[in-house]
Protein backbone atom coordinates (compact mmCIF):
# COMPACT_ATOMS: atom_id res chain seq x y z
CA UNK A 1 0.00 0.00 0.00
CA UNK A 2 1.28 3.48 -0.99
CA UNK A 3 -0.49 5.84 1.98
CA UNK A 4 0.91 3.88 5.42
CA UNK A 5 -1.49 6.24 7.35
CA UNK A 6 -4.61 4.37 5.40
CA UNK A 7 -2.65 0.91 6.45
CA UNK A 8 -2.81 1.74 9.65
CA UNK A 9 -5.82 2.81 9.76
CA UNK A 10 -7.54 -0.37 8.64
CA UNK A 11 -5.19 -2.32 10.79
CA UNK A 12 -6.76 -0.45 13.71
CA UNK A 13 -10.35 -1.25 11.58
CA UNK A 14 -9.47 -4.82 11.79
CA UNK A 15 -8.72 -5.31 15.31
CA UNK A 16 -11.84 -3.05 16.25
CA UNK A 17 -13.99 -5.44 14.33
CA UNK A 18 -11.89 -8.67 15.49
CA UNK A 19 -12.66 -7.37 19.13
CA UNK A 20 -16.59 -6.75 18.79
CA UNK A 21 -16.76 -10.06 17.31
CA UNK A 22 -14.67 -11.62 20.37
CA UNK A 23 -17.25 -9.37 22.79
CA UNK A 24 -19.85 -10.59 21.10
CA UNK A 25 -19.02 -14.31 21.11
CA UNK A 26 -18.53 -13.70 24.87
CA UNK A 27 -21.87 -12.24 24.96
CA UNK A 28 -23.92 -14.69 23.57
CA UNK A 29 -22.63 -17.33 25.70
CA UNK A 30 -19.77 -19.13 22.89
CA UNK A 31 -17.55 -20.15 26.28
CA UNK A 32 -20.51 -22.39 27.21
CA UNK A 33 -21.64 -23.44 24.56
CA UNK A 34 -18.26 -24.89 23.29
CA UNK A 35 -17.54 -26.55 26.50
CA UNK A 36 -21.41 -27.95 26.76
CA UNK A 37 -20.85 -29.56 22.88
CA UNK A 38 -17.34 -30.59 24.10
CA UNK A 39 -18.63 -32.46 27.02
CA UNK A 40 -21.56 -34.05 25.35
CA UNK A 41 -20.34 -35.02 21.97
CA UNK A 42 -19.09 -38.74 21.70
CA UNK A 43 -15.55 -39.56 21.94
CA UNK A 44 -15.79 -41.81 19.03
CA UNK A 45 -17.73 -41.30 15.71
CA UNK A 46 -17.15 -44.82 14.14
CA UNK A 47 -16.05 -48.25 14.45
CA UNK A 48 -14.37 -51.33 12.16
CA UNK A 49 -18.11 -53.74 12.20
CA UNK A 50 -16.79 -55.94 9.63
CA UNK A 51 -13.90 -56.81 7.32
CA UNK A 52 -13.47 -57.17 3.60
CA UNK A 53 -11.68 -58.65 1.09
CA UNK A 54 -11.72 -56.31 -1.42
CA UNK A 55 -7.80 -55.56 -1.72
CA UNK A 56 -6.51 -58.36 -3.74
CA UNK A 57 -3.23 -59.55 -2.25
CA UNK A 58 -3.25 -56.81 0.34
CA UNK A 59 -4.50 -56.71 3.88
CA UNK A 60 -8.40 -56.77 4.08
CA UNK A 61 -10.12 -53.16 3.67
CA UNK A 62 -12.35 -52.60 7.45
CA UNK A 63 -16.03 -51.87 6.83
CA UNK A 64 -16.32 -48.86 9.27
CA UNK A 65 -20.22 -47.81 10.45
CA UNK A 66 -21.53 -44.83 12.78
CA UNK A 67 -22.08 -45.81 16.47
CA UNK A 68 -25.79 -44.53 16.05
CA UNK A 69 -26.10 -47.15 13.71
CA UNK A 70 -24.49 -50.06 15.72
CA UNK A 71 -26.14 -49.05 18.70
CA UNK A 72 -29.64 -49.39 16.56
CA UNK A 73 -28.37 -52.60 15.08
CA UNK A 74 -28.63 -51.57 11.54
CA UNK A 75 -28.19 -48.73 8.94
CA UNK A 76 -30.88 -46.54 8.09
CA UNK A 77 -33.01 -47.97 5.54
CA UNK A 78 -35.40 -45.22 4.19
CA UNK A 79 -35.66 -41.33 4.77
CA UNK A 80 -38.91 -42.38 6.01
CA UNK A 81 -39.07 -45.89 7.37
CA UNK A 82 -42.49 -48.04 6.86
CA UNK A 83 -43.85 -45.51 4.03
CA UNK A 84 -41.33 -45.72 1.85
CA UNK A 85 -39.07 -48.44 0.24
CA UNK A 86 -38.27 -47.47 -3.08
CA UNK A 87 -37.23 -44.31 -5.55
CA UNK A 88 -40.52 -44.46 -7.13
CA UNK A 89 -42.54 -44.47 -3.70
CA UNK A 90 -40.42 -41.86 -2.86
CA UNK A 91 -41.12 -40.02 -5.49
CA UNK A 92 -45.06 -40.68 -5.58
CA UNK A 93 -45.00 -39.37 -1.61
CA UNK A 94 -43.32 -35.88 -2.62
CA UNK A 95 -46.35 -35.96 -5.31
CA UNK A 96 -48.79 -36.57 -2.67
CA UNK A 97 -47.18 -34.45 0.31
CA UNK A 98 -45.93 -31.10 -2.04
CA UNK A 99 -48.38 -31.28 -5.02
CA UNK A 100 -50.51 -28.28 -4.05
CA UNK A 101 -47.54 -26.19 -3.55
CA UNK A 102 -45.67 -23.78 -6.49
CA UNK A 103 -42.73 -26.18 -7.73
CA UNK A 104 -41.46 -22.13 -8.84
CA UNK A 105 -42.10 -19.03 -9.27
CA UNK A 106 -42.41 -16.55 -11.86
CA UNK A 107 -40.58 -13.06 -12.61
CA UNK A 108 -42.78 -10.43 -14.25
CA UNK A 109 -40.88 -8.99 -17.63
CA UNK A 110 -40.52 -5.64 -16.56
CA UNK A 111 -39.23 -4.38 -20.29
CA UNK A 112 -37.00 -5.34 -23.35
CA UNK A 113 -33.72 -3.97 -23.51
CA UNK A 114 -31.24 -3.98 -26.07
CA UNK A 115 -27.45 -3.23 -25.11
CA UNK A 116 -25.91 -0.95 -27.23
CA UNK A 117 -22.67 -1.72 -28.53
């Protein structure tokens, strides 16, 4: 930058900002809320359920699964389980559920330009 009074002017911008956004986390309770998802959140996201031999001559590839889904004994089967089973009952659901609503919208013309040039 040519003018070092402007650089230091938005350097003193920046930290302003950087500090109202630190206030502001401490504000709306960030502090707490980090710890509460620290201390809640599992310690492990997946395990090895299974092995496969996939590799060829190398060592056999682990089949790795969420924790959710061991703890409910399988993986989830449908977006929405005992309705639908297949694409095409998925598909005739979002008919039934969403067919009175706009798919989208319209924009009015407003006029016809031409760009000169």
């Amino acid at each position: 930058m040519e003018n070092p009074l402007l650089a230091v002017a938005l350097h003193v911008a920046a930290l302003l900002l950087v500090l109202l956004d630190f206030l502001a986390w401490i504000v709306m309770l960030g502090p707490l809320t980090m710890l509460w998802k620290y201390l809640t959140s599992p310690s492990v996201w997946s395990r090895i359920v299974d092995v496969a031999e996939i590799n060829g001559d190398l060592d056999p590839s682990g089949i790795w699964r969420s924790t959710d889904a061991i703890a409910k004994g399988a993986l989830c089967k449908s977006p929405f389980p005992g309705e639908v089973t297949t694409v095409y009952q998925l598909l005739e659901r979002a008919w039934r559920v969403y067919a009175s609503r706009k798919a989208q919208g319209i924009r009015p013309l407003l006029r016809w330009q031409t760009d000169e040039g």
